[in-house]
Protein backbone atom coordinates (compact mmCIF):
# COMPACT_ATOMS: atom_id res chain seq x y z
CA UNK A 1 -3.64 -18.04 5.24
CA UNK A 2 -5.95 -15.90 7.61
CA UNK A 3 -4.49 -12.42 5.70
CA UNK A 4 -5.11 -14.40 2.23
CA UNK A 5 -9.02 -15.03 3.54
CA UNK A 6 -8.75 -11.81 4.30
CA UNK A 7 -8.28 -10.59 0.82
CA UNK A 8 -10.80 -12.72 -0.90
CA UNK A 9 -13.69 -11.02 1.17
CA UNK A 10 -11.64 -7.40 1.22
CA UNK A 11 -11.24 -7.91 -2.51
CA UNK A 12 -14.27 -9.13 -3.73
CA UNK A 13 -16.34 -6.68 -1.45
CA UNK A 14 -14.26 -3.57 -2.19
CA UNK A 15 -14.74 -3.57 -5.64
CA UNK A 16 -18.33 -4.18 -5.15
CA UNK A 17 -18.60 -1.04 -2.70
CA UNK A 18 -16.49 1.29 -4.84
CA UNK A 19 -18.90 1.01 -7.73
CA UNK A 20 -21.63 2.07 -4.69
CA UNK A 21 -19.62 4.61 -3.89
CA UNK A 22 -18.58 6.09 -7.20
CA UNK A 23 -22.45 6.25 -8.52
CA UNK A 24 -24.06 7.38 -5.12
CA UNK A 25 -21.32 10.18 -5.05
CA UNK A 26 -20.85 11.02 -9.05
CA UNK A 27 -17.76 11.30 -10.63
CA UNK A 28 -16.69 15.21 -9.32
CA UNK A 29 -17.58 14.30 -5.50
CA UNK A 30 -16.21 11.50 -5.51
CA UNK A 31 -12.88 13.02 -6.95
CA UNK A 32 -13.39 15.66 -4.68
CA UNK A 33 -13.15 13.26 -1.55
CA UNK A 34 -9.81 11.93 -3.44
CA UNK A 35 -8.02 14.99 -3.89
CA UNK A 36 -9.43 16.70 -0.08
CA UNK A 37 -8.41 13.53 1.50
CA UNK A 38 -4.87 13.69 0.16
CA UNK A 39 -4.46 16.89 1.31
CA UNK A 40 -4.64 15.61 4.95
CA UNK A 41 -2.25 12.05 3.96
CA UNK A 42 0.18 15.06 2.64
CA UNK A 43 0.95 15.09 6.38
CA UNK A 44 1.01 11.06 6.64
CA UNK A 45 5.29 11.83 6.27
CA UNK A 46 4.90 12.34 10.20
CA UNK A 47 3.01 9.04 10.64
CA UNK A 48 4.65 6.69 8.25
CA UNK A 49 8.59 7.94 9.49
CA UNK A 50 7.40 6.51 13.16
CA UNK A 51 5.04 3.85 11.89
CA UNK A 52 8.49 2.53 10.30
CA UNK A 53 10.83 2.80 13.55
CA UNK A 54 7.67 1.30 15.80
CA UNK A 55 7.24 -1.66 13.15
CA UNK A 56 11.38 -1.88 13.40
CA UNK A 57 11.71 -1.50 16.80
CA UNK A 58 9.02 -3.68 18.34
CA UNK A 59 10.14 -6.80 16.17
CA UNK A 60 14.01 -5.91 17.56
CA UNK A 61 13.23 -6.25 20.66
CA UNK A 62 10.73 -8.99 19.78
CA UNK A 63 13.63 -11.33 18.43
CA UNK A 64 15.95 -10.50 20.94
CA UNK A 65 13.47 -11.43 23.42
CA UNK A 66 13.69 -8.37 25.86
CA UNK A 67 9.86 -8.60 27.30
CA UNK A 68 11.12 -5.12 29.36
CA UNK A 69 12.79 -3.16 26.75
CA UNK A 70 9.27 -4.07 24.23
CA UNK A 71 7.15 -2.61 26.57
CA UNK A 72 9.79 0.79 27.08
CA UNK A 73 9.52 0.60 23.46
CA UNK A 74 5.67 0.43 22.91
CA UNK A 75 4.65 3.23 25.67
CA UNK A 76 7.53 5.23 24.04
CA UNK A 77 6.01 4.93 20.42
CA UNK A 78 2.30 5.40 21.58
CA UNK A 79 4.11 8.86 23.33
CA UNK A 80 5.28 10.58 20.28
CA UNK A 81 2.30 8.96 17.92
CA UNK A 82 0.18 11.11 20.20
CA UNK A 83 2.53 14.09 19.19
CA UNK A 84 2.66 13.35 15.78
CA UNK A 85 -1.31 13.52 16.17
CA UNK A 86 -1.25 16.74 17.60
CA UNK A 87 1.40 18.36 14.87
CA UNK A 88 -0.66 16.85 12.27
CA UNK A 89 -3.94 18.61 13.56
CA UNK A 90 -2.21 22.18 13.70
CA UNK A 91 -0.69 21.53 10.32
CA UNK A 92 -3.74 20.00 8.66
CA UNK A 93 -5.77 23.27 10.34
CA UNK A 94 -3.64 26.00 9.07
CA UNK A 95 -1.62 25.01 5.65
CA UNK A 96 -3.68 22.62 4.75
CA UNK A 97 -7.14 24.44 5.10
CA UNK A 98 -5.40 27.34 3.13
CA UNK A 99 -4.35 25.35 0.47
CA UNK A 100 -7.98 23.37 0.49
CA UNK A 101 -10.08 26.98 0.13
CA UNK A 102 -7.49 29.16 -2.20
CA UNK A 103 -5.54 26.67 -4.08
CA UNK A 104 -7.45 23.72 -5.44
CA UNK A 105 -9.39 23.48 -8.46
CA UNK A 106 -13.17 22.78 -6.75
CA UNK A 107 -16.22 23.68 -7.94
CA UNK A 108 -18.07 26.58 -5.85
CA UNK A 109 -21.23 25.08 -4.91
CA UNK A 110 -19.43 22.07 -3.56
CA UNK A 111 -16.42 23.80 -1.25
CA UNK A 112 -18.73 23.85 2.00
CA UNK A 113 -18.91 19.79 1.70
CA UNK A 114 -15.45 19.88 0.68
CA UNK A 115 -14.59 21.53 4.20
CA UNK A 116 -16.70 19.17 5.91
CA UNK A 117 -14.94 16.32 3.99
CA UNK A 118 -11.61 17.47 4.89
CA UNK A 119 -12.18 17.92 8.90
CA UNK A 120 -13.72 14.55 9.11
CA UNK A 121 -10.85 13.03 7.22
CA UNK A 122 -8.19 15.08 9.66
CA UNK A 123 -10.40 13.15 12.56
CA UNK A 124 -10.38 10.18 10.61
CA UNK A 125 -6.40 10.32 9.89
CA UNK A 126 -5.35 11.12 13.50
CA UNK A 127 -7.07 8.00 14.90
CA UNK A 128 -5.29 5.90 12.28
CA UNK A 129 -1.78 7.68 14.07
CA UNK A 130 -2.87 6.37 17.30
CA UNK A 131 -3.91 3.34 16.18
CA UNK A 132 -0.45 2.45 14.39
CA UNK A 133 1.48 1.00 17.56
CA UNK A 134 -1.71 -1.70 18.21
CA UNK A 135 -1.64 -2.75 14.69
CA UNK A 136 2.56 -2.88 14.65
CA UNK A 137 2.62 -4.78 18.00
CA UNK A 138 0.06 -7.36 16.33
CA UNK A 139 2.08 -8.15 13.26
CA UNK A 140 5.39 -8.10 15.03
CA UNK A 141 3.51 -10.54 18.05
CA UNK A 142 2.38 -12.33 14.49
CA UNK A 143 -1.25 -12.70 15.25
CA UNK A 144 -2.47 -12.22 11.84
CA UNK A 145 -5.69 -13.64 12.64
CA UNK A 146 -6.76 -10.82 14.23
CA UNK A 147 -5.31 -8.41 12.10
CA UNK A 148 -7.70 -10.57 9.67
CA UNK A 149 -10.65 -10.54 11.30
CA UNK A 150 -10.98 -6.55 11.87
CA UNK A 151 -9.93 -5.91 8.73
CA UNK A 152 -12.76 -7.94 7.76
CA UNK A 153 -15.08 -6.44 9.97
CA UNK A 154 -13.74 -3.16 8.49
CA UNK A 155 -14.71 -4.22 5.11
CA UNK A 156 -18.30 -5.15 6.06
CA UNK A 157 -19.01 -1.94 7.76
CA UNK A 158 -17.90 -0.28 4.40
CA UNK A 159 -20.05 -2.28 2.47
CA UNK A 160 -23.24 -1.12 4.64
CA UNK A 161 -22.03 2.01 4.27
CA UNK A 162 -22.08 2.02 0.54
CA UNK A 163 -25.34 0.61 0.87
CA UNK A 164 -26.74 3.47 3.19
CA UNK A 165 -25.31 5.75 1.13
CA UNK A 166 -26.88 5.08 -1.81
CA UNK A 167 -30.31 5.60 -0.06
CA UNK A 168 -29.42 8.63 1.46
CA UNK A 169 -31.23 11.68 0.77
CA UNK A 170 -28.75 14.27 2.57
CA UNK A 171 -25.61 15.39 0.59
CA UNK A 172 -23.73 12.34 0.59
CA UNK A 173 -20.93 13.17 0.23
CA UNK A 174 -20.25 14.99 3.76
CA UNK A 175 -22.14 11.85 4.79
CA UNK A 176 -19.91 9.36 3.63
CA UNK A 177 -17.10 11.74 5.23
CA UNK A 178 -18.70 11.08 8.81
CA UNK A 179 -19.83 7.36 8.18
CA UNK A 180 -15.71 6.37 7.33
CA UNK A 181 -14.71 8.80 10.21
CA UNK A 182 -17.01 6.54 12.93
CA UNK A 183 -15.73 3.31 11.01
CA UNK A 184 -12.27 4.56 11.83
CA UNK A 185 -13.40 5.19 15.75
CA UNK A 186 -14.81 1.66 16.20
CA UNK A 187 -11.50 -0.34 14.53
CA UNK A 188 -9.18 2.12 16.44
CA UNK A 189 -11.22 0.61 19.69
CA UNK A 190 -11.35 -3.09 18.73
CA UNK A 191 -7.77 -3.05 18.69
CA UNK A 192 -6.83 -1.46 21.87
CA UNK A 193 -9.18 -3.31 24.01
CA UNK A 194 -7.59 -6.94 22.28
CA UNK A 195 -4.20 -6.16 22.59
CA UNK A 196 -4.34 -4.19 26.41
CA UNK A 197 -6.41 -7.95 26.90
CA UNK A 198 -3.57 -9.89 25.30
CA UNK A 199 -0.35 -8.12 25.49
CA UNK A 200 0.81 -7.18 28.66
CA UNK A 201 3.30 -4.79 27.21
CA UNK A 202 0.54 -2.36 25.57
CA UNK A 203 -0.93 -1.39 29.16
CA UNK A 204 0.38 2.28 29.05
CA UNK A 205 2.57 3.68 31.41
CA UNK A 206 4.38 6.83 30.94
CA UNK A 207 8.09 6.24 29.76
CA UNK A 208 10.82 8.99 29.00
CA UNK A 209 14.09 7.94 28.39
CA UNK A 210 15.97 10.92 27.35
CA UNK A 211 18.70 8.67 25.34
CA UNK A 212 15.94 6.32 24.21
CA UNK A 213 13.47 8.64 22.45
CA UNK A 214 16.38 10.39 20.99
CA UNK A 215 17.65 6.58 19.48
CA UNK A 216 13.82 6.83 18.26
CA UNK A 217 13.96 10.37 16.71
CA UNK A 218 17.07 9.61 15.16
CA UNK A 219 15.77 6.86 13.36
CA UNK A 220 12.37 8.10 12.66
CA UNK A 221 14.06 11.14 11.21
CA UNK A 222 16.17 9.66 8.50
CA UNK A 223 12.92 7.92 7.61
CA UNK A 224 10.98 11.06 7.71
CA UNK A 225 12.60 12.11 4.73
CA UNK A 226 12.58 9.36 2.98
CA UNK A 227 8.27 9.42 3.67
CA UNK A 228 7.89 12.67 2.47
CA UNK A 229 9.16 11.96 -0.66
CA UNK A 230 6.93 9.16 -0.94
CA UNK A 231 4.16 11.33 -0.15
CA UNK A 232 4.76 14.19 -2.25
CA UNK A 233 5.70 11.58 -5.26
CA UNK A 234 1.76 10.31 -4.13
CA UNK A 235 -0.42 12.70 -3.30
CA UNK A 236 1.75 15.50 -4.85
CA UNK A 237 1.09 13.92 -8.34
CA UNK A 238 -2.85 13.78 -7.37
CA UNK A 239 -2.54 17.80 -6.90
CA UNK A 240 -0.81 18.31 -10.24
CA UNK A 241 -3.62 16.34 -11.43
CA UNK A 242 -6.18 18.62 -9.92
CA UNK A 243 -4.18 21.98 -10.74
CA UNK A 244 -3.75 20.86 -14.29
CA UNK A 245 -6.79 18.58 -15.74
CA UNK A 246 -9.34 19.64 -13.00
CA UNK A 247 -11.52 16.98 -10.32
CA UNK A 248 -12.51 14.42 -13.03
CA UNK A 249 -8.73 13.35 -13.53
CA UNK A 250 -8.61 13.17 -9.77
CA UNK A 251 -11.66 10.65 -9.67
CA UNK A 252 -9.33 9.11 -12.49
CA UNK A 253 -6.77 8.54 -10.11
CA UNK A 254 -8.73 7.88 -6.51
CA UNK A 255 -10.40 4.95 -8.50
CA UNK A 256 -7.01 3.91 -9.50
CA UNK A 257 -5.19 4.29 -6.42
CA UNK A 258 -8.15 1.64 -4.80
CA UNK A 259 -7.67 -0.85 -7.49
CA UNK A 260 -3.89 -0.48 -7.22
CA UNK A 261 -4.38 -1.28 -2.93
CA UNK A 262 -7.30 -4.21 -3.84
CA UNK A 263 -4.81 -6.01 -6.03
CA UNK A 264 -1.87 -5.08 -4.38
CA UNK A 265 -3.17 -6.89 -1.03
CA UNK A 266 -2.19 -10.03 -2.64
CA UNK A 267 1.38 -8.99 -2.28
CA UNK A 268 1.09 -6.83 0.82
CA UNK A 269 -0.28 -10.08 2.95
CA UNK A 270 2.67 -12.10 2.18
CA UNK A 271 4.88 -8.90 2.86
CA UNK A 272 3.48 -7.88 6.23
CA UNK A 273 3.93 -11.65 7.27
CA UNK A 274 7.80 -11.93 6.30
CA UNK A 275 8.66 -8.43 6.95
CA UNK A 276 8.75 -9.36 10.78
CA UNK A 277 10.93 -12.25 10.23
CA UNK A 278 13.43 -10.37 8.17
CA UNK A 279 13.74 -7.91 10.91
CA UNK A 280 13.87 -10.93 13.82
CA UNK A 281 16.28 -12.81 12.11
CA UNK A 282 18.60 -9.50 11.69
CA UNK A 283 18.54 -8.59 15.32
CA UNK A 284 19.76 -12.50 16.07
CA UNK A 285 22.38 -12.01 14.17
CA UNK A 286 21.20 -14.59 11.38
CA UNK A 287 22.20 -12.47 8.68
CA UNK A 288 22.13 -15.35 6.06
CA UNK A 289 18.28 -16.29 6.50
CA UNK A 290 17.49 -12.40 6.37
CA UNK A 291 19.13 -12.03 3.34
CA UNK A 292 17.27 -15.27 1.71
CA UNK A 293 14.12 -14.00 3.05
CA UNK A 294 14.38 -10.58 1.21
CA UNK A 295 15.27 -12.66 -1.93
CA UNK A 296 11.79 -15.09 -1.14
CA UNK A 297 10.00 -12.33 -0.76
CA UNK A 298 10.53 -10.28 -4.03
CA UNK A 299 10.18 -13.27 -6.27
CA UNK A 300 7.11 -14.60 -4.44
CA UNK A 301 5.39 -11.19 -3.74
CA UNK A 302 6.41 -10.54 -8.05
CA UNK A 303 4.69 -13.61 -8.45
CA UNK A 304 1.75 -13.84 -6.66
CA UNK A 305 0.75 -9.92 -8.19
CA UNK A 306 1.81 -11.20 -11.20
CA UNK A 307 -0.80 -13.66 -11.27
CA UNK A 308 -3.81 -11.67 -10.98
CA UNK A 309 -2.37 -8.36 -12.70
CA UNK A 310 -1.40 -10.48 -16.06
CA UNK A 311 -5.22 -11.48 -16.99
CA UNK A 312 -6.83 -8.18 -15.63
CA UNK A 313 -4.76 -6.48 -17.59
CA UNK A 314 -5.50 -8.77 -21.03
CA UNK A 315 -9.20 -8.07 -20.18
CA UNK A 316 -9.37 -4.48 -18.42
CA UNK A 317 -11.71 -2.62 -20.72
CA UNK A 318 -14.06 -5.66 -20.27
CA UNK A 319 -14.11 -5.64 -16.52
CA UNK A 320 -14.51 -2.04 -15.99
CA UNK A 321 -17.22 -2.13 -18.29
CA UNK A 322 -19.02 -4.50 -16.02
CA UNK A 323 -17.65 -3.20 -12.52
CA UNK A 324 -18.96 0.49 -13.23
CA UNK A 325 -21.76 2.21 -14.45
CA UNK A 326 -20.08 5.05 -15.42
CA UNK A 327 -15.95 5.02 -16.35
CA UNK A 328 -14.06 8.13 -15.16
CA UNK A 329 -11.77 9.15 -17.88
CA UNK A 330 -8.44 8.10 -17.97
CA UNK A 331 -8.85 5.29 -15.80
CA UNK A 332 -8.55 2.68 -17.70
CA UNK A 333 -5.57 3.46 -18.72
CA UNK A 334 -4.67 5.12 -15.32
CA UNK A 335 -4.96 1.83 -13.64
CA UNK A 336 -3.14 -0.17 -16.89
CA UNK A 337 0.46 1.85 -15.84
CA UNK A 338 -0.25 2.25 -12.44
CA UNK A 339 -0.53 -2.07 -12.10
CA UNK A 340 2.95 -2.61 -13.91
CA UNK A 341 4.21 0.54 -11.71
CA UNK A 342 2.82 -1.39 -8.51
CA UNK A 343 4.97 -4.55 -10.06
CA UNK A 344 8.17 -3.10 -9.88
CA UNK A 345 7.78 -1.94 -6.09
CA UNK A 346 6.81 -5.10 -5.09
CA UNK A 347 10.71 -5.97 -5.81
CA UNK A 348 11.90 -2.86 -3.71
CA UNK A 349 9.57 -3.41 -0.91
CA UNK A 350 11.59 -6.21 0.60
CA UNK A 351 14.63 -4.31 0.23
CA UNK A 352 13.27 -1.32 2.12
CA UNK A 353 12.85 -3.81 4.97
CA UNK A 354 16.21 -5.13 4.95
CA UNK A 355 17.31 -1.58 5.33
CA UNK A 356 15.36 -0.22 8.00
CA UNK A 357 16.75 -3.70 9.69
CA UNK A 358 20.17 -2.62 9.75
CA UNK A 359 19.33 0.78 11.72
CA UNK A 360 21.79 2.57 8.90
CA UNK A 361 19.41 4.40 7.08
CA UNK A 362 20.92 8.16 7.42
CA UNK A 363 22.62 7.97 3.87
CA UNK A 364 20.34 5.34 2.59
CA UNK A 365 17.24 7.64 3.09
CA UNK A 366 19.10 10.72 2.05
CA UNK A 367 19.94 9.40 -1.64
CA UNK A 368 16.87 7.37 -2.15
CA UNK A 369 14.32 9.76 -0.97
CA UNK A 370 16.42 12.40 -2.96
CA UNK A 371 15.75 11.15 -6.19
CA UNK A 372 12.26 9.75 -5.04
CA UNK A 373 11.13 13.31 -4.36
CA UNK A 374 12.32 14.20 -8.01
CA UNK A 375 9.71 12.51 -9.31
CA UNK A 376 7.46 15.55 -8.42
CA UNK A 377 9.04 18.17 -10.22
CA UNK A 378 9.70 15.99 -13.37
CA UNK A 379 5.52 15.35 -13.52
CA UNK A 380 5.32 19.32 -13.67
CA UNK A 381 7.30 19.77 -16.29
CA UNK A 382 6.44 17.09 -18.22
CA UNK A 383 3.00 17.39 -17.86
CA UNK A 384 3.97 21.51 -18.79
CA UNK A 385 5.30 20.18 -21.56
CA UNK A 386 2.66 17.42 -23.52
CA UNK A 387 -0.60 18.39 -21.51
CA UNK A 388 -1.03 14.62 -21.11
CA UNK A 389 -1.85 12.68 -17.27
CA UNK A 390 -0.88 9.55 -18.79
CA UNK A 391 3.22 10.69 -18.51
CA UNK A 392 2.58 10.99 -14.96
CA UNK A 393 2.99 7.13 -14.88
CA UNK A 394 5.19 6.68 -17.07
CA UNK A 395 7.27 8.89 -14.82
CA UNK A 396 6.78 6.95 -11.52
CA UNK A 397 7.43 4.01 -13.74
CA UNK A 398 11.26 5.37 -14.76
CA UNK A 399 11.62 6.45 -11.15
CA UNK A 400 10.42 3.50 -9.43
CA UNK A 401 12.94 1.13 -11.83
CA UNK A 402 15.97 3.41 -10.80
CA UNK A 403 15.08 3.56 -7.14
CA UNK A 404 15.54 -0.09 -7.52
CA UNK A 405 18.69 -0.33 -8.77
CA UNK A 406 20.17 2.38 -6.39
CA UNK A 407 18.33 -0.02 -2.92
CA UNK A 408 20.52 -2.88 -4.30
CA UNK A 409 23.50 -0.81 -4.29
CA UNK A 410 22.84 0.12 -0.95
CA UNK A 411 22.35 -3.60 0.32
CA UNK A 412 25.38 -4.73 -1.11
CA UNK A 413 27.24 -2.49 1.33
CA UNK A 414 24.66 -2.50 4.02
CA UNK A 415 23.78 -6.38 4.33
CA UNK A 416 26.42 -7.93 1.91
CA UNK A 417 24.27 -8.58 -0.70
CA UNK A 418 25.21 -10.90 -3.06
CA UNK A 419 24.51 -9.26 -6.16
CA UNK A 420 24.75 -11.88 -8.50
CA UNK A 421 22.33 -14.09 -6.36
CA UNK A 422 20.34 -11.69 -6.75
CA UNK A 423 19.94 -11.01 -10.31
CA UNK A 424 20.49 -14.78 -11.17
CA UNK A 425 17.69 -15.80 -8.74
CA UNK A 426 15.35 -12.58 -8.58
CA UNK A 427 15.94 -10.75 -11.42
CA UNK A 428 16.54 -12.62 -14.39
CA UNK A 429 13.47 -15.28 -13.25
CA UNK A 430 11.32 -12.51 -12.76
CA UNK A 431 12.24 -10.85 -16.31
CA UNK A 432 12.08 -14.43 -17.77
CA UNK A 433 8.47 -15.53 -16.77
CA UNK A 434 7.47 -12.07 -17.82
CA UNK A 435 8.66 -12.73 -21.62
CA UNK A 436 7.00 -16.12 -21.35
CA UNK A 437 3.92 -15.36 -19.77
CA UNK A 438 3.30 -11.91 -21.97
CA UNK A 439 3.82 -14.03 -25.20
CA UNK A 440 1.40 -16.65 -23.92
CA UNK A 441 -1.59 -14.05 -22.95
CA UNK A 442 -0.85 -12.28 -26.14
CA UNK A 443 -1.74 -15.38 -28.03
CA UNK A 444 -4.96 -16.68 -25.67
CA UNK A 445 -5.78 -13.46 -26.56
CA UNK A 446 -5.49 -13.94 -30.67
CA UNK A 447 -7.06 -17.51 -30.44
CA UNK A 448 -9.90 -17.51 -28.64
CA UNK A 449 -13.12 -15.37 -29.79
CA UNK A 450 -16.75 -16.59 -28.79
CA UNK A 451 -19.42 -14.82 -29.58
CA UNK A 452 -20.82 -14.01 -26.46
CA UNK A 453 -18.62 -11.89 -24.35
CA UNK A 454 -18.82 -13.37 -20.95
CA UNK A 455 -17.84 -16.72 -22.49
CA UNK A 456 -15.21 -15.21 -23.93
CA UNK A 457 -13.83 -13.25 -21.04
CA UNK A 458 -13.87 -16.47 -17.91
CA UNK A 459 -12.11 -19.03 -20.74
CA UNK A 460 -9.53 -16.17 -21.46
CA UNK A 461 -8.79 -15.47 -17.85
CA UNK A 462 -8.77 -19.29 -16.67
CA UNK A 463 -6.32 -20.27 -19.69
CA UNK A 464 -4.18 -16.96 -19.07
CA UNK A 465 -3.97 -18.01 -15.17
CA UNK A 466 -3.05 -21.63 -15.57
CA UNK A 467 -0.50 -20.57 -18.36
CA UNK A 468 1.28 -18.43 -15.92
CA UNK A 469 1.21 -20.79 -13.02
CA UNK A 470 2.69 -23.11 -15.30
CA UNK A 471 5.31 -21.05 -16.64
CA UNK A 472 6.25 -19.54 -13.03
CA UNK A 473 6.42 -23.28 -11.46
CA UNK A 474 8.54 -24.55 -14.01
CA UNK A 475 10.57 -21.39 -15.27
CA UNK A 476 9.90 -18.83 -11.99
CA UNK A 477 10.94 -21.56 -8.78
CA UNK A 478 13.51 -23.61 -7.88
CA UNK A 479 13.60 -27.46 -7.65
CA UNK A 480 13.26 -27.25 -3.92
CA UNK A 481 10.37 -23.89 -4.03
CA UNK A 482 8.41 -26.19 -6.04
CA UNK A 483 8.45 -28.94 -3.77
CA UNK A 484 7.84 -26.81 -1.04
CA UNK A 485 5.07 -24.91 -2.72
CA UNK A 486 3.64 -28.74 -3.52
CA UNK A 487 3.69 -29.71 0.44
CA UNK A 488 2.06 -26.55 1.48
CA UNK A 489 -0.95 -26.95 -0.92
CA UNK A 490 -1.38 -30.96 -0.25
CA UNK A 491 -1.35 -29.77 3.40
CA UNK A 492 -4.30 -27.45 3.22
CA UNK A 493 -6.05 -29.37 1.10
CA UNK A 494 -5.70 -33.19 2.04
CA UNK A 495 -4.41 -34.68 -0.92
């Protein structure tokens, strides 16, 4: 309830301070922050591989209750996070730079700002790196108020930024590199000081455990190459983008990829909260409740995205009408594909969990990030091919369905899946409600015209909502979901 307060305010004030953002930068600079940013998450493969094994590790040890092995295991994660830091920096500062100054499509009288973009967002990225064992100790320790209440704070100071920045009279853009650079400083702080004042096991003290780190590496390194795929399916696309329709289709996209993470917080809240538990009730040996968890999970997390995606989508050109000033091309439709592509992973997300819970991932990661990192080459060519950036996500789309199919496979050998539970409960109510629910929005759609626009848009939202809720309570849940869904809400709101 604390993450879903969370993104209310996160939600409602991001979109708010994007459209700041987007017409105190323009549409170029602020595709140029886009693209040079990526260039520096290129490297995130490092971060996300540990950020993975600390998340895994720390709820372990978490659920098997071994206070002395969780602290072994936090100074050992902070340890090579600092390393990752330091090979990201040498990286970012040689390949990186190279490819920012020779490779990219930027205009000339902009690459100076674009270098002082891109060292503030290497500063910027390596205190996120640092930061990562705080925030995984505080979801696996399950204090999601906290993780609420910065991340709200975080928001704010965003929202004053956007607000400076539109006043500004220097070139903003390098600005609003440095102003998101000291944001990062102060949240990296908050969190170290709460949890050295509430964890005993985050006080550092140096740990090497020759066997230990190596059980790390090992892990982390299957999941290494699983990440890079997932970053070069990512940020490699936004780079095609660049090298093939210029900056404007990467404003396209950065305004697409922020929708995609404002709406997909719906989902990721429930996710961060369960993903834990999954993981806990693995390492007890409850292998049963871990398994219904991961099936919860997809339907729910489906559901709840579902929700809000269904109407937005039924009145997009509408909304970003109102929300911006001035449209980037492509984005529209850009953020259309890139919502039904965010749909589908909410399904696999859970899955990836119940993996990484097992500790098996060597072949797992091998074939999955294999054909994940396929994706890249098949949006060269097929953007070679039509000269269109709207195949790119109809691409991930494809690839993102098969990935799918081939994590079940794996989970029927890794966790004994049942697959028919799965597609009975999961699957087939998921496709079901989607039928329903598409027909039903199709036909709000048809019947209802005022005259007057906003009219128009709140009665077609508001019947589109209710029309799904209805359909998902009745078609989506089980007998007992419903009831429990029922308790919950009378709970919270004294009926």
């Amino acid at each position: 309830m604390f993450l879903y307060f969370r993104m209310f305010l996160t939600m409602g004030v991001g979109l708010y301070t994007s459209r700041l953002i987007l017409d105190a930068l323009g549409v170029v600079d602020y595709g140029i922050y886009g693209l040079v940013g990526g260039i520096v998450t290129m490297f995130a493969f490092l971060n996300s591989a540990m950020s993975s094994a600390t998340q895994r590790y720390l709820s372990f040890d978490i659920g098997k209750n071994d206070m002395e092995r969780l602290q072994k295991t936090f100074n050992a994660t902070l340890n090579i996070h600092f390393l990752v830091a330091i090979i990201i920096l040498i990286l970012s500062e040689t390949i990186g730079l190279w490819f920012v100054n020779y490779k990219l499509d930027i205009p000339p009288d902009r690459m100076n700002a674009a270098n002082w973009v891109y060292q503030f967002s290497i500063f910027t990225f390596i205190l996120n790196v640092i930061q990562v064992p705080y925030n995984a100790l505080l979801i696996a320790r399950e204090h999601m108020n906290i993780y609420a209440y910065v991340s709200i704070l975080e928001t704010l100071l965003k929202l004053f930024i956007a607000l400076y920045l539109v006043q500004a009279n220097n070139d903003r853009l390098i600005l609003y590199a440095i102003l998101i650079f000291s944001i990062s400083f102060i949240i990296r702080m908050v969190y170290k000081v709460y949890c050295k004042k509430k964890f005993k096991e985050s006080v550092y003290k140096f740990y090497f455990d020759k066997n230990y780190y190596k059980e790390l590496m090992s892990y982390s390194g299957w999941n290494l190459f699983g990440n890079i795929a997932v970053v070069a399916r990512s940020q490699g696309s936004n780079i095609l983008l660049n090298l093939f329709f210029g900056p404007v289709a990467n404003a396209s996209y950065t305004l697409t990829v922020m929708v995609q993470g404002i709406i997909s917080t719906f989902v990721s809240n429930f996710q961060v909260a369960v993903k834990p538990q999954i993981i806990k009730n693995y390492s007890k040996g409850n292998y049963e409740a871990s398994l219904n968890l991961m099936y919860k999970s997809a339907k729910f997390s489906f559901f709840a995205m579902f929700i809000l995606t269904l109407p937005f989508l039924f009145n997009i050109d509408f909304v970003m009408n109102f929300w911006l000033k001035e449209i980037p091309i492509y984005a529209i439709s850009f953020i259309k594909l890139a919502l039904i592509y965010s749909l589908i992973e909410t399904i696999s997300n859970p899955m990836v969990t119940g993996a990484q819970a097992t500790g098996k991932i060597k072949i797992y990661q091998i074939v999955v990030g294999s054909f994940i990192f396929l994706t890249l080459p098949t949006v060269w060519l097929v953007f070679k091919l039509t000269n269109d950036p709207l195949n790119m996500y109809y691409v991930l789309i494809g690839n993102s369905i098969i990935a799918l199919i081939i994590r079940i496979g794996f989970l029927i050998k890794m966790m004994n899946l049942n697959i028919y539970t799965f597609i009975k409960d999961v699957i087939f109510k998921i496709l079901f409600v989607v039928l329903l629910a598409v027909c039903a929005s199709f036909l709000v759609n048809l019947l209802i015209n005022f005259n007057n626009d906003v009219i128009n848009f709140f009665v077609k939202i508001s019947l589109i909502t209710m029309l799904n809720i209805l359909i998902i309570s009745t078609v989506g849940l089980t007998l007992s979901e419903r009831k429990f869904v029922l308790t919950f809400v009378k709970s919270k709101v004294k009926i």
